[in-house]
PDB file of N, CA and C in Angstrom:
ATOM      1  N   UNK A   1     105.091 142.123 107.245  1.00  0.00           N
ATOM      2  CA  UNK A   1     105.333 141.308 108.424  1.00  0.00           C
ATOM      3  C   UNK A   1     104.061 141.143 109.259  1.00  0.00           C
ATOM      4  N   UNK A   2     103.457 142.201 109.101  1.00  0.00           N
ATOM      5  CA  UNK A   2     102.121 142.319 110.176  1.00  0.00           C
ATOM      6  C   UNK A   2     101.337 141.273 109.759  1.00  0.00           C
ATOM      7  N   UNK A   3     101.204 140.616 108.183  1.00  0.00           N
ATOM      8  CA  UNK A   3     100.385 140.005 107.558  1.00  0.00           C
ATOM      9  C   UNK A   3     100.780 138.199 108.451  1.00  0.00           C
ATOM     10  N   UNK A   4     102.472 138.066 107.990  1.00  0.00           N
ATOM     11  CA  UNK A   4     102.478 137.096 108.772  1.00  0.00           C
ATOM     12  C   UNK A   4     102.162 136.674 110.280  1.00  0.00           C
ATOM     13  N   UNK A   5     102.006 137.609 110.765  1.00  0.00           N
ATOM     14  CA  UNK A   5     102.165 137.315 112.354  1.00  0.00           C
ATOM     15  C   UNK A   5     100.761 137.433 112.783  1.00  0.00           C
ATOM     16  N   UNK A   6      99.456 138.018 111.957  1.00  0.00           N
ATOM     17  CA  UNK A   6      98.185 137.519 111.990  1.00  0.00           C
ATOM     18  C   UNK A   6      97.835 136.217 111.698  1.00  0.00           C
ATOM     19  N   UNK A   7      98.650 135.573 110.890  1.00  0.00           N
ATOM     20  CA  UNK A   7      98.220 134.176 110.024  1.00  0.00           C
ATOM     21  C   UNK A   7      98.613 133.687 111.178  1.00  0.00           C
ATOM     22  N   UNK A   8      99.893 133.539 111.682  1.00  0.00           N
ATOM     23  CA  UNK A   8     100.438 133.129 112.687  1.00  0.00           C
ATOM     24  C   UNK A   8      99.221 132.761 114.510  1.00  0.00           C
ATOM     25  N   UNK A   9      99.290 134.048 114.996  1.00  0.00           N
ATOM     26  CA  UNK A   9      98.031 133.941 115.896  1.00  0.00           C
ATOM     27  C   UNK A   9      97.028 133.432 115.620  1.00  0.00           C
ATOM     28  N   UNK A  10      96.119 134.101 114.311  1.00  0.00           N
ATOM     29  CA  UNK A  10      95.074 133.626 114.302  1.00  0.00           C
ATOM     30  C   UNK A  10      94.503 132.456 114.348  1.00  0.00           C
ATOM     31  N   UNK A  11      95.893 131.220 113.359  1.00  0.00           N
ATOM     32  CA  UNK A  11      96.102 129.708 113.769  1.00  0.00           C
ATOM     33  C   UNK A  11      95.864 129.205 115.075  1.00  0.00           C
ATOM     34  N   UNK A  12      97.301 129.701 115.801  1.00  0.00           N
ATOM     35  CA  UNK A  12      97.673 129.264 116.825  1.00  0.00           C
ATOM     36  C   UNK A  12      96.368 129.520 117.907  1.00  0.00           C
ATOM     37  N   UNK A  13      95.382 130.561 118.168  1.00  0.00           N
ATOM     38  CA  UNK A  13      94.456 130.824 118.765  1.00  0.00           C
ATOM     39  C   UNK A  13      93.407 129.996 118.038  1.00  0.00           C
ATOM     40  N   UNK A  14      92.927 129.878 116.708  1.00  0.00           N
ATOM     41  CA  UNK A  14      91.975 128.349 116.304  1.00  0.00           C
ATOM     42  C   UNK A  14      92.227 127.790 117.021  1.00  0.00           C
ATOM     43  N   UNK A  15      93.681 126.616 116.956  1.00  0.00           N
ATOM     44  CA  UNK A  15      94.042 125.929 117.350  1.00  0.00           C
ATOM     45  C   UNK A  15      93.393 125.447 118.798  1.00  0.00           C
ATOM     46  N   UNK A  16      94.017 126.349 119.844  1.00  0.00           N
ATOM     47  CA  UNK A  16      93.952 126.462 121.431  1.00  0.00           C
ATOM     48  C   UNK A  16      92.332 126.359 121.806  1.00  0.00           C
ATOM     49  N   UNK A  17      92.027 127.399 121.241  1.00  0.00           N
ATOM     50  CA  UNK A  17      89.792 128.242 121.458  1.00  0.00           C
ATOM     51  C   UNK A  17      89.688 126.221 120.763  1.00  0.00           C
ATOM     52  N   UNK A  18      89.801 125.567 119.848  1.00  0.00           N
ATOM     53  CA  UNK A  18      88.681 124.621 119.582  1.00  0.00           C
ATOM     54  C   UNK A  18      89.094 123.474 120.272  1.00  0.00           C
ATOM     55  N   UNK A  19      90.302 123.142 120.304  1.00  0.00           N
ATOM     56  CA  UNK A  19      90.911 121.537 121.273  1.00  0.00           C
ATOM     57  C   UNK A  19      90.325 122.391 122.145  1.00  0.00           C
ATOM     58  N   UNK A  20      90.749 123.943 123.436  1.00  0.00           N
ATOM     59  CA  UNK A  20      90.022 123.897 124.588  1.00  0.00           C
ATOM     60  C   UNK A  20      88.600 123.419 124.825  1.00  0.00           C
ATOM     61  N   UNK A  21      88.010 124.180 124.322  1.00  0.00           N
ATOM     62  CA  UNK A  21      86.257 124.026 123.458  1.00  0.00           C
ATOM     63  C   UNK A  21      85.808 122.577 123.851  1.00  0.00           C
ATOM     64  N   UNK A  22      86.538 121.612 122.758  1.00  0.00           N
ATOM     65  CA  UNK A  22      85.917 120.168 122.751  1.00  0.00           C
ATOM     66  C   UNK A  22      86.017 119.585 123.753  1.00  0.00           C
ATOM     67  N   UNK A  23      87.606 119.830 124.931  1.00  0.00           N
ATOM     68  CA  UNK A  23      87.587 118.982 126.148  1.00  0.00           C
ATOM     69  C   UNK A  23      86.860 119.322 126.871  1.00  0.00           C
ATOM     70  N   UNK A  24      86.066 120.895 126.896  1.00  0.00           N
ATOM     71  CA  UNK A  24      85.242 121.533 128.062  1.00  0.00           C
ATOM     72  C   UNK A  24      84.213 120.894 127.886  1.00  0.00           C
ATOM     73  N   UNK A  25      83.821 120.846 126.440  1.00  0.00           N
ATOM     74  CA  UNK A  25      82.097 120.439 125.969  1.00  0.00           C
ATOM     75  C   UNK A  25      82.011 118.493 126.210  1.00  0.00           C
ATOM     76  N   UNK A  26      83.310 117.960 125.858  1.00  0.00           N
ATOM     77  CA  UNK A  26      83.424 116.525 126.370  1.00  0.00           C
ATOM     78  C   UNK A  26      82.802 116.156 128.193  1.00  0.00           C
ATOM     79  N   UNK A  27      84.107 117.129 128.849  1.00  0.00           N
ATOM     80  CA  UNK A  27      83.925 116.867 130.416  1.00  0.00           C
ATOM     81  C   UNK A  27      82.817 117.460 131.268  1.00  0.00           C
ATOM     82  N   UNK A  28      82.627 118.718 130.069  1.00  0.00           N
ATOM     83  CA  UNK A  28      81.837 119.290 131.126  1.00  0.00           C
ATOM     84  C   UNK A  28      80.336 118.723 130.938  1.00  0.00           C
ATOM     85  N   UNK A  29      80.070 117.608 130.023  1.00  0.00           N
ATOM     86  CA  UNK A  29      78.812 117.243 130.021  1.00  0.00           C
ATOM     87  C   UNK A  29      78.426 116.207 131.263  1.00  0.00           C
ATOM     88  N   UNK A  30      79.116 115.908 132.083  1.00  0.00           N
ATOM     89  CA  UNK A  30      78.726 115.116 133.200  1.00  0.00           C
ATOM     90  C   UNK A  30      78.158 115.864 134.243  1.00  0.00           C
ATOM     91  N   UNK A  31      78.880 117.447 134.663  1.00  0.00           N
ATOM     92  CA  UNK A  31      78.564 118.234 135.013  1.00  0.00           C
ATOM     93  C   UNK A  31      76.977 118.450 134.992  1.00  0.00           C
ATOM     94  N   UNK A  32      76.973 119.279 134.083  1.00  0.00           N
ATOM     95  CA  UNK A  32      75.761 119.668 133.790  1.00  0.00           C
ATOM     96  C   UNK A  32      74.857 118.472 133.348  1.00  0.00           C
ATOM     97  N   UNK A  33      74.642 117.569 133.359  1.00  0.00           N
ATOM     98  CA  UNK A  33      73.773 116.203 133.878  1.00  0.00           C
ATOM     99  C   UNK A  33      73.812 116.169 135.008  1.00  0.00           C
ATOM    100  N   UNK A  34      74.142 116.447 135.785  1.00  0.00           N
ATOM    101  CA  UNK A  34      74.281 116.178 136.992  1.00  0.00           C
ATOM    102  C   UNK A  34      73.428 117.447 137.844  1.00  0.00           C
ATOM    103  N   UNK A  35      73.609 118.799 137.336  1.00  0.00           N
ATOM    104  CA  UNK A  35      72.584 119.455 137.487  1.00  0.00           C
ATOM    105  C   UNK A  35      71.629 119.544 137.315  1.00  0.00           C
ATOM    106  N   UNK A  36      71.351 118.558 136.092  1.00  0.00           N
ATOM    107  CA  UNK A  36      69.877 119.171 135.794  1.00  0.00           C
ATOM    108  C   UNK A  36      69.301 117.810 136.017  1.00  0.00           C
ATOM    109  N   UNK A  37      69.707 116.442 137.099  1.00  0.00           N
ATOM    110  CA  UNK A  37      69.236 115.675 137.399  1.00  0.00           C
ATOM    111  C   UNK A  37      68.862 114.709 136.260  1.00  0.00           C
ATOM    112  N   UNK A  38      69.711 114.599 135.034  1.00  0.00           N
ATOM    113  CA  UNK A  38      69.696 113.617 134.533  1.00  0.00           C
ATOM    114  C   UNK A  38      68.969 113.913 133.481  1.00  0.00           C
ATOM    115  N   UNK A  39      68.451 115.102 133.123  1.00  0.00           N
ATOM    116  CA  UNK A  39      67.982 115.362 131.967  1.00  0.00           C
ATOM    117  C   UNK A  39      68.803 115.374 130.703  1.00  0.00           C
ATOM    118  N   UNK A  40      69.057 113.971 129.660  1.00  0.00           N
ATOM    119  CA  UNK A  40      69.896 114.093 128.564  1.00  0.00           C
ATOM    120  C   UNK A  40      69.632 114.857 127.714  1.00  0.00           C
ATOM    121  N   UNK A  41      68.502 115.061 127.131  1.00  0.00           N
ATOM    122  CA  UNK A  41      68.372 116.112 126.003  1.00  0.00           C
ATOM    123  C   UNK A  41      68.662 118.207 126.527  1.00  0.00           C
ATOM    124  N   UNK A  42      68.512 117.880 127.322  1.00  0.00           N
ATOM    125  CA  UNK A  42      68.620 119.659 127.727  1.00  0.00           C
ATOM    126  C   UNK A  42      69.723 119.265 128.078  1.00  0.00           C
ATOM    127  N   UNK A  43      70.255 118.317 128.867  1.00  0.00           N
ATOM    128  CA  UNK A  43      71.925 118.319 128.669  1.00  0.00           C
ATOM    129  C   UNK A  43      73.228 119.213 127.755  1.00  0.00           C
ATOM    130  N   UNK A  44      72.252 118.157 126.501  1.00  0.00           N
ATOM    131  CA  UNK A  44      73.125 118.115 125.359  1.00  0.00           C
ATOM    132  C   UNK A  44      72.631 119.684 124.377  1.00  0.00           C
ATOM    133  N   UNK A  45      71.782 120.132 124.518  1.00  0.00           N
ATOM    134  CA  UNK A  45      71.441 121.340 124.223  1.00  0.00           C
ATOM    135  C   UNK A  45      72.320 122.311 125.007  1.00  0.00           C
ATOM    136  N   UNK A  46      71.922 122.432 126.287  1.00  0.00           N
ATOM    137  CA  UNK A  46      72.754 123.456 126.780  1.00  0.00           C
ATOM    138  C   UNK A  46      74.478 123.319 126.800  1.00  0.00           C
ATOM    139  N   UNK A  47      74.880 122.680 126.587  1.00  0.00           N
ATOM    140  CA  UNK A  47      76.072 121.834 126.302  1.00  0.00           C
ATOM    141  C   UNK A  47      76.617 122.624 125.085  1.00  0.00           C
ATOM    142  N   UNK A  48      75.994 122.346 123.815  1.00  0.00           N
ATOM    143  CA  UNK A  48      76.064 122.753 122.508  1.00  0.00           C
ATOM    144  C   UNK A  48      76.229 124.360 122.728  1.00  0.00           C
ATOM    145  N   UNK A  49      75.223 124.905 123.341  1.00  0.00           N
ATOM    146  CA  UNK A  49      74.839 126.374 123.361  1.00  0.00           C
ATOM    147  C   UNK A  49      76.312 127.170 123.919  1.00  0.00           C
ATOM    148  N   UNK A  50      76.756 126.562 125.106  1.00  0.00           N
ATOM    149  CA  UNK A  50      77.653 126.743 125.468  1.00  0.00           C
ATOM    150  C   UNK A  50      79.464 126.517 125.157  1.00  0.00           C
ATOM    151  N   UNK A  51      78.839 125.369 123.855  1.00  0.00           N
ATOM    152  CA  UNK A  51      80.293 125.427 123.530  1.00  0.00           C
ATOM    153  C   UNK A  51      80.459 126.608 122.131  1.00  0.00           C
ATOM    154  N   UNK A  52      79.220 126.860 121.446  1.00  0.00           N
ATOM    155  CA  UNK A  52      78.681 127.687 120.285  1.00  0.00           C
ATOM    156  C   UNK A  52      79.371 129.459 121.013  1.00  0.00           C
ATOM    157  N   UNK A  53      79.232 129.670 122.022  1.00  0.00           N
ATOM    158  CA  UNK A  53      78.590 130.415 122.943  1.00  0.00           C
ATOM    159  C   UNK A  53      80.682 130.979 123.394  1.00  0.00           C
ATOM    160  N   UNK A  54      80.626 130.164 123.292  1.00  0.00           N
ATOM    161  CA  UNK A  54      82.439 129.717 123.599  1.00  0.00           C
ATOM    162  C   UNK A  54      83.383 130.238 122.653  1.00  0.00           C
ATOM    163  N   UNK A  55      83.096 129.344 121.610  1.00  0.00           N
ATOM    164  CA  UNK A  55      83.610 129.564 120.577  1.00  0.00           C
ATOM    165  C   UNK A  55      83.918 131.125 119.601  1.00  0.00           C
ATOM    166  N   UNK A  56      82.343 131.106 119.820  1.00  0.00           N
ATOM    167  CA  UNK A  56      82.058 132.924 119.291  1.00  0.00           C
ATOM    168  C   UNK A  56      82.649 134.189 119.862  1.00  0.00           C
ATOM    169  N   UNK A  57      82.820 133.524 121.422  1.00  0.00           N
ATOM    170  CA  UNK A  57      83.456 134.625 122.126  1.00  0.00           C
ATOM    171  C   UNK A  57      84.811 134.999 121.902  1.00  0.00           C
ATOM    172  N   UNK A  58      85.373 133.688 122.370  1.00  0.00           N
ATOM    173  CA  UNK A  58      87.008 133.507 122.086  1.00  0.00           C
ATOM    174  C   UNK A  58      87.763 133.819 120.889  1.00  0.00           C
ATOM    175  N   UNK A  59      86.990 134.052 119.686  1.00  0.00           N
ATOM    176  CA  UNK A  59      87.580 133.789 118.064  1.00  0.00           C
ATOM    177  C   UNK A  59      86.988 135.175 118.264  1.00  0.00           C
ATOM    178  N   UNK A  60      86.288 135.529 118.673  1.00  0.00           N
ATOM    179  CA  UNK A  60      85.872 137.454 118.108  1.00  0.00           C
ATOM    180  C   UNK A  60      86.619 138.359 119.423  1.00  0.00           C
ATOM    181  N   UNK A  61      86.942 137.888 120.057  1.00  0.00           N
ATOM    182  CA  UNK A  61      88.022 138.612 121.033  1.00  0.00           C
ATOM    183  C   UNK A  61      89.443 138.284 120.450  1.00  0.00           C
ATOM    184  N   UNK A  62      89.760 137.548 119.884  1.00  0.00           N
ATOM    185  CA  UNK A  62      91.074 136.979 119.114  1.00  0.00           C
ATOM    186  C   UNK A  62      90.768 138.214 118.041  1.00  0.00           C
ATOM    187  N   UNK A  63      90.281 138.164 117.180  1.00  0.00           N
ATOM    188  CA  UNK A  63      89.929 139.188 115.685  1.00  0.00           C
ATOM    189  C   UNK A  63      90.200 140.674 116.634  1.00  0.00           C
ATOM    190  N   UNK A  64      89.165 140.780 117.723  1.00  0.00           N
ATOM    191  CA  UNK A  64      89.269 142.645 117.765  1.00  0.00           C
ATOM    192  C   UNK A  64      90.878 142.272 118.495  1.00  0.00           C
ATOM    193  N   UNK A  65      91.337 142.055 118.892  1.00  0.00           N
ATOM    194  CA  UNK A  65      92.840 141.772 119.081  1.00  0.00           C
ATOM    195  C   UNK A  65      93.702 142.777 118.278  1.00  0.00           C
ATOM    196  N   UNK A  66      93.731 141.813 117.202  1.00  0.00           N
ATOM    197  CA  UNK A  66      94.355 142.205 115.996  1.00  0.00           C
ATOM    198  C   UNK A  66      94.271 143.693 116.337  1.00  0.00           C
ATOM    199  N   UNK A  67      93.329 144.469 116.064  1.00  0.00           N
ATOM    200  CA  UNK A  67      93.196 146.393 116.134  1.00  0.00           C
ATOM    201  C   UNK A  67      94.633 146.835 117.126  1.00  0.00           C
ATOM    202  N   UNK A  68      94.903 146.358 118.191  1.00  0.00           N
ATOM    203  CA  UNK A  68      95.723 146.528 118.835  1.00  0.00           C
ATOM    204  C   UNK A  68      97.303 146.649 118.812  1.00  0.00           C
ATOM    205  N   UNK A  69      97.448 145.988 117.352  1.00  0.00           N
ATOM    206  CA  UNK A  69      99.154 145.523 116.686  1.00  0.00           C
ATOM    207  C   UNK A  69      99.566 146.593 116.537  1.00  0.00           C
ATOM    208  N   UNK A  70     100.717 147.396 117.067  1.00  0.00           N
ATOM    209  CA  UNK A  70     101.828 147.654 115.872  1.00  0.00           C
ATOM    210  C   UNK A  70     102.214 147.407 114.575  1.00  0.00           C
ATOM    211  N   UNK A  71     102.731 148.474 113.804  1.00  0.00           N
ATOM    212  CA  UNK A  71     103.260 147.999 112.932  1.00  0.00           C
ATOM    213  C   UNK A  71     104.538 146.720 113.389  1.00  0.00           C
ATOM    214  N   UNK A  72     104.667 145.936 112.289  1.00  0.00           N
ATOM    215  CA  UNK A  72     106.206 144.475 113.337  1.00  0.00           C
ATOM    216  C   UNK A  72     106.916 145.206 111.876  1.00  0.00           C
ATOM    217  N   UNK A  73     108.011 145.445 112.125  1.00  0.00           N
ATOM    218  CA  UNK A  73     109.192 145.506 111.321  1.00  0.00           C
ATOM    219  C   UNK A  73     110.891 144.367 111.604  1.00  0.00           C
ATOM    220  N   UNK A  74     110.370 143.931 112.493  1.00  0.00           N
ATOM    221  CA  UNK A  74     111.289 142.713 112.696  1.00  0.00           C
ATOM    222  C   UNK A  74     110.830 141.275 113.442  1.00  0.00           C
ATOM    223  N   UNK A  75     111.660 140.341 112.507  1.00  0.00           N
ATOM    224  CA  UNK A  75     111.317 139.029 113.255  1.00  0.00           C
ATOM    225  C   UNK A  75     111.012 138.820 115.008  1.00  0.00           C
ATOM    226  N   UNK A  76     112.145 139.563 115.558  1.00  0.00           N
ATOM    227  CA  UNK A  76     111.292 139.054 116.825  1.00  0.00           C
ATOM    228  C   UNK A  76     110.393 140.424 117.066  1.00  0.00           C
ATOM    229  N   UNK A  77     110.059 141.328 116.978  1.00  0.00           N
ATOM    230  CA  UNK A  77     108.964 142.012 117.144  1.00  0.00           C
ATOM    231  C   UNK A  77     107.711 141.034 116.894  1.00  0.00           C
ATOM    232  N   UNK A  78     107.765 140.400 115.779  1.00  0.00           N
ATOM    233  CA  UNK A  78     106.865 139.585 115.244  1.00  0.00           C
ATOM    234  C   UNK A  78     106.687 137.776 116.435  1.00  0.00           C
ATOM    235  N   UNK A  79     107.700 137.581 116.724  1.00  0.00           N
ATOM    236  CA  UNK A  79     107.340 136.735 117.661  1.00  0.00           C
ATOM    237  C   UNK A  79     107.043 136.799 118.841  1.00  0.00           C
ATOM    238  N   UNK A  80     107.679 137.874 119.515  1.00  0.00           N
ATOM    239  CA  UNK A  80     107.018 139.102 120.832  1.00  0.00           C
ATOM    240  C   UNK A  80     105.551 139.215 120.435  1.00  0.00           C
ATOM    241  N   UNK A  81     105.316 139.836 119.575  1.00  0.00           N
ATOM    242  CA  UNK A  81     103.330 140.136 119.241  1.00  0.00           C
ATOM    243  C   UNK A  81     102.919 138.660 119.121  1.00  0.00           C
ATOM    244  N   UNK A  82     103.338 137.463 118.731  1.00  0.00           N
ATOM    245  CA  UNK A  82     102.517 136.725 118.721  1.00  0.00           C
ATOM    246  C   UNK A  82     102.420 135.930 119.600  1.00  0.00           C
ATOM    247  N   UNK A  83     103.438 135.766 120.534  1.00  0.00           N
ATOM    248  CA  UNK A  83     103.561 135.362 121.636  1.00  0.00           C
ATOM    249  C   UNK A  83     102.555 135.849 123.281  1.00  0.00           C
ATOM    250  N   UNK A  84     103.137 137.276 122.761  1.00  0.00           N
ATOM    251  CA  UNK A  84     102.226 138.130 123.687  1.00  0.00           C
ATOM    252  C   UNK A  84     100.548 137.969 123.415  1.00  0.00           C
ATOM    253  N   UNK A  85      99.976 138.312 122.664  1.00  0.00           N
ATOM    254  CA  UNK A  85      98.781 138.056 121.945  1.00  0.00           C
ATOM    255  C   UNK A  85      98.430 136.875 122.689  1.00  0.00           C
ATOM    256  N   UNK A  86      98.723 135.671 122.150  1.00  0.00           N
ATOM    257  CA  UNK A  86      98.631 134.209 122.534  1.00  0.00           C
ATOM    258  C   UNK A  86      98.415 133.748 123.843  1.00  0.00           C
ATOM    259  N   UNK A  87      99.222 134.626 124.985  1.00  0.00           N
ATOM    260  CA  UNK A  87      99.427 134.425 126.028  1.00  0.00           C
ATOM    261  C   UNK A  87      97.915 135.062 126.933  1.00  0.00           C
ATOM    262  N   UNK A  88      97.726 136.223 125.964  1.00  0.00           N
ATOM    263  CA  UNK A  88      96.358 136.936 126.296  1.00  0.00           C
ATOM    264  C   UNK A  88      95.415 135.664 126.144  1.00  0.00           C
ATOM    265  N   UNK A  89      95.135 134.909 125.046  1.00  0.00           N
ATOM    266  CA  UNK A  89      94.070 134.528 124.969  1.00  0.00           C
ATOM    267  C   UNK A  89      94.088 133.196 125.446  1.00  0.00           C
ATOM    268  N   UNK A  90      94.945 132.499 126.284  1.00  0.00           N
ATOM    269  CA  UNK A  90      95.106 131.802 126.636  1.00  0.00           C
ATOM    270  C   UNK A  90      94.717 131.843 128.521  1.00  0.00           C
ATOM    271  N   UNK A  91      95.007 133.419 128.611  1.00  0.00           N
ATOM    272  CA  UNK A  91      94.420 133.835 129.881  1.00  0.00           C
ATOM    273  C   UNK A  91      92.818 134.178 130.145  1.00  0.00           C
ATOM    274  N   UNK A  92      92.404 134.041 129.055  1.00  0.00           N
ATOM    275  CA  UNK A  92      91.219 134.546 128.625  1.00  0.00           C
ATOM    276  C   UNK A  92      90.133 133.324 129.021  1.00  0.00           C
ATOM    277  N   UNK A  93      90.974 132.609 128.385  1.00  0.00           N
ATOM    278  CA  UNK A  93      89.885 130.964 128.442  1.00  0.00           C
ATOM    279  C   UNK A  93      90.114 130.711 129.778  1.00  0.00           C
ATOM    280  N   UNK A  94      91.172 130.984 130.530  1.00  0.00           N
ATOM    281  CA  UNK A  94      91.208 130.383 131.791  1.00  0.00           C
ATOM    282  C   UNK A  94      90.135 131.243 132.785  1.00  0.00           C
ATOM    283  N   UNK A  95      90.144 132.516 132.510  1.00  0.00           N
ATOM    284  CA  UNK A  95      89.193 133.177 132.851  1.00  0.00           C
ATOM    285  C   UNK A  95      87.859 132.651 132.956  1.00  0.00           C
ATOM    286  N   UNK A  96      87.325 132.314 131.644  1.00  0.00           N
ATOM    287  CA  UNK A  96      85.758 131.768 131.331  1.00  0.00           C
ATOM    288  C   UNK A  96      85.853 130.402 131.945  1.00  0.00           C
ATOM    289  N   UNK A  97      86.714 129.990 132.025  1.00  0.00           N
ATOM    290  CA  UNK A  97      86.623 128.548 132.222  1.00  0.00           C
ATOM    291  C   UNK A  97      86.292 127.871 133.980  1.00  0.00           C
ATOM    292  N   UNK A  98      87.336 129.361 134.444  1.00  0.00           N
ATOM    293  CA  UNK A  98      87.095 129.824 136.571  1.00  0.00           C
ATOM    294  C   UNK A  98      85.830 130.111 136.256  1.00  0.00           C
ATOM    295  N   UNK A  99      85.467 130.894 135.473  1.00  0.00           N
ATOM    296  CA  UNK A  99      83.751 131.617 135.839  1.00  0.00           C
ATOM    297  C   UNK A  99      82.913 130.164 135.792  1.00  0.00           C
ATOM    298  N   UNK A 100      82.853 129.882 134.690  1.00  0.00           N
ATOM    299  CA  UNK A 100      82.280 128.746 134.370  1.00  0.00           C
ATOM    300  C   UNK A 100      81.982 127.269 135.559  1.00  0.00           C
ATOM    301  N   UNK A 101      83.192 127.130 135.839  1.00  0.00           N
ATOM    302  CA  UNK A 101      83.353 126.069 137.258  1.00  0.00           C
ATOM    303  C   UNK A 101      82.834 126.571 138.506  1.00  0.00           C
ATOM    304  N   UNK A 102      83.198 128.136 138.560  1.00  0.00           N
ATOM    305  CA  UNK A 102      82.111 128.459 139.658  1.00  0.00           C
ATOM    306  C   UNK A 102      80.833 128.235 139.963  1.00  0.00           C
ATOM    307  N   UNK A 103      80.272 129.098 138.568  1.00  0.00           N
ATOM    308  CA  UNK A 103      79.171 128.835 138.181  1.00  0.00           C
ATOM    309  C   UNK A 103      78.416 127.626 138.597  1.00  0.00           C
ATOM    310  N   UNK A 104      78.785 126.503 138.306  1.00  0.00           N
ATOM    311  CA  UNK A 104      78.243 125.188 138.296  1.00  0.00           C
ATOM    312  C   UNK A 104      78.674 124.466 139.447  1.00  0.00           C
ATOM    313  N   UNK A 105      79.700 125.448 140.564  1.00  0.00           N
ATOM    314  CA  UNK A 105      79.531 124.711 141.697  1.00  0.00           C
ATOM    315  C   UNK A 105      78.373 125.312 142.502  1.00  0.00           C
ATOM    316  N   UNK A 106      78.454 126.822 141.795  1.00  0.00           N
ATOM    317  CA  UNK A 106      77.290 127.514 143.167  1.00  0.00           C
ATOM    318  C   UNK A 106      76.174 126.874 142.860  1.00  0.00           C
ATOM    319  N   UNK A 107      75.616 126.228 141.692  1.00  0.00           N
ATOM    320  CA  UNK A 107      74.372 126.095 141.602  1.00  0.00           C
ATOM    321  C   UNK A 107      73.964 124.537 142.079  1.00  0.00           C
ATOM    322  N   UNK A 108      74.987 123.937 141.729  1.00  0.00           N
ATOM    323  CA  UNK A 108      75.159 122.448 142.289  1.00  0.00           C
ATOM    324  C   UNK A 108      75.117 122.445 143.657  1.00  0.00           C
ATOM    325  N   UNK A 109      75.833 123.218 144.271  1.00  0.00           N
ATOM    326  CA  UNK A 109      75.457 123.456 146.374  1.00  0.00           C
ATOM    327  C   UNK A 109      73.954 123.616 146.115  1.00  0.00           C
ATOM    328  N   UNK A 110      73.517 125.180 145.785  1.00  0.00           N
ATOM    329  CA  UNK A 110      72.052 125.377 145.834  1.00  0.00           C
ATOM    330  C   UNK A 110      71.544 124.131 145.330  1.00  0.00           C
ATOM    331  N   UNK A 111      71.650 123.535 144.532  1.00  0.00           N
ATOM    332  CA  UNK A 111      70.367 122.226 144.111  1.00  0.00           C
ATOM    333  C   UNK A 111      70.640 121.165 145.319  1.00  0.00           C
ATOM    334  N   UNK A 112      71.603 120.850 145.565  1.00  0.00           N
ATOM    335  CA  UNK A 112      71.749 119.661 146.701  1.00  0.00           C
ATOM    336  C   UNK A 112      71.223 120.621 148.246  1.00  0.00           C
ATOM    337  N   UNK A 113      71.323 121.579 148.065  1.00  0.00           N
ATOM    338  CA  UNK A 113      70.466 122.377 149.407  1.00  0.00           C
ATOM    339  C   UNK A 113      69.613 122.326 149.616  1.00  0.00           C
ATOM    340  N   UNK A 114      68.723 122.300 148.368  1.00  0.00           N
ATOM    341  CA  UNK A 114      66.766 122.520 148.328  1.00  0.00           C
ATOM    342  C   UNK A 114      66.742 120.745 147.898  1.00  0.00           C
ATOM    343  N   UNK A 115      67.750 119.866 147.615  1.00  0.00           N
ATOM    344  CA  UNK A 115      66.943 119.115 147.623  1.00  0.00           C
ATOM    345  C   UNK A 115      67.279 117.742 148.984  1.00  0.00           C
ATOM    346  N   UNK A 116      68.363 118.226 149.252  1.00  0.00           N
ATOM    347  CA  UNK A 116      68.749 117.567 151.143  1.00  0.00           C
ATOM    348  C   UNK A 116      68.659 118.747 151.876  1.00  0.00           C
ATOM    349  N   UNK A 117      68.092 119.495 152.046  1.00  0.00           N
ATOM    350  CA  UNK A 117      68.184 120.329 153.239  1.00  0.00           C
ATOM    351  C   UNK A 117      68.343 119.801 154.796  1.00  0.00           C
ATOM    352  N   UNK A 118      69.400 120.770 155.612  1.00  0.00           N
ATOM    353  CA  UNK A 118      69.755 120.356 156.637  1.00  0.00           C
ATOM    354  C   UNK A 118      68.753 120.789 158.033  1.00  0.00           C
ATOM    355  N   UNK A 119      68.115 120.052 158.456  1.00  0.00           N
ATOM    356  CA  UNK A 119      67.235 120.501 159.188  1.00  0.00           C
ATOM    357  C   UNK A 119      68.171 120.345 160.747  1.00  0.00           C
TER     358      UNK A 119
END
């Protein structure tokens, strides 16, 4: 059972980690143009880095996961763990994703600070 309910997550978390991934790396490229004043090529680099960066995290926190299972000896044990699991890594991205938006507002204030400063 344990076998299925890895196949199971591990999908369902692909799944979630790469559609999330592509809409972040889609939207969030206006963003970060916008920080770096219009620079397209470091744009699209740091862009990449960050969705690479993303990806690696989310899918290897999904894997050490797994260490954590019970044995499942019944169907819903097995949909409880994968549910539960799922729900983790779904909190996970929302996590990186707050850091992330912070991130790029604090630095976006600081750049419009040094470059309108309020006298």
């Amino acid at each position: 059972m344990n076998t299925i309910a890895y196949i199971l997550y591990l999908f369902i978390t692909y799944i979630i980690t790469v559609r999330v991934g592509f809409i972040f790396y889609r939207n969030g490229h206006v963003f970060i143009l916008e920080l770096l004043h219009n620079d397209v090529q470091l744009t699209l680099f740091i862009n990449r880095v960050l969705l690479i960066g993303y990806y690696l995290l989310n899918l290897g926190y999904a894997a050490l996961m797994l260490r954590s299972w019970d044995t499942i000896h019944t169907w819903t044990e097995l949909v409880s763990g994968v549910v539960t699991m799922t729900g983790q890594i779904i909190l996970t991205l929302a996590v990186i994703h707050f850091c992330n938006m912070a991130a790029i507002y604090l630095i976006g204030k600081r750049n419009n600070h040094f470059i309108n400063p309020k006298i």
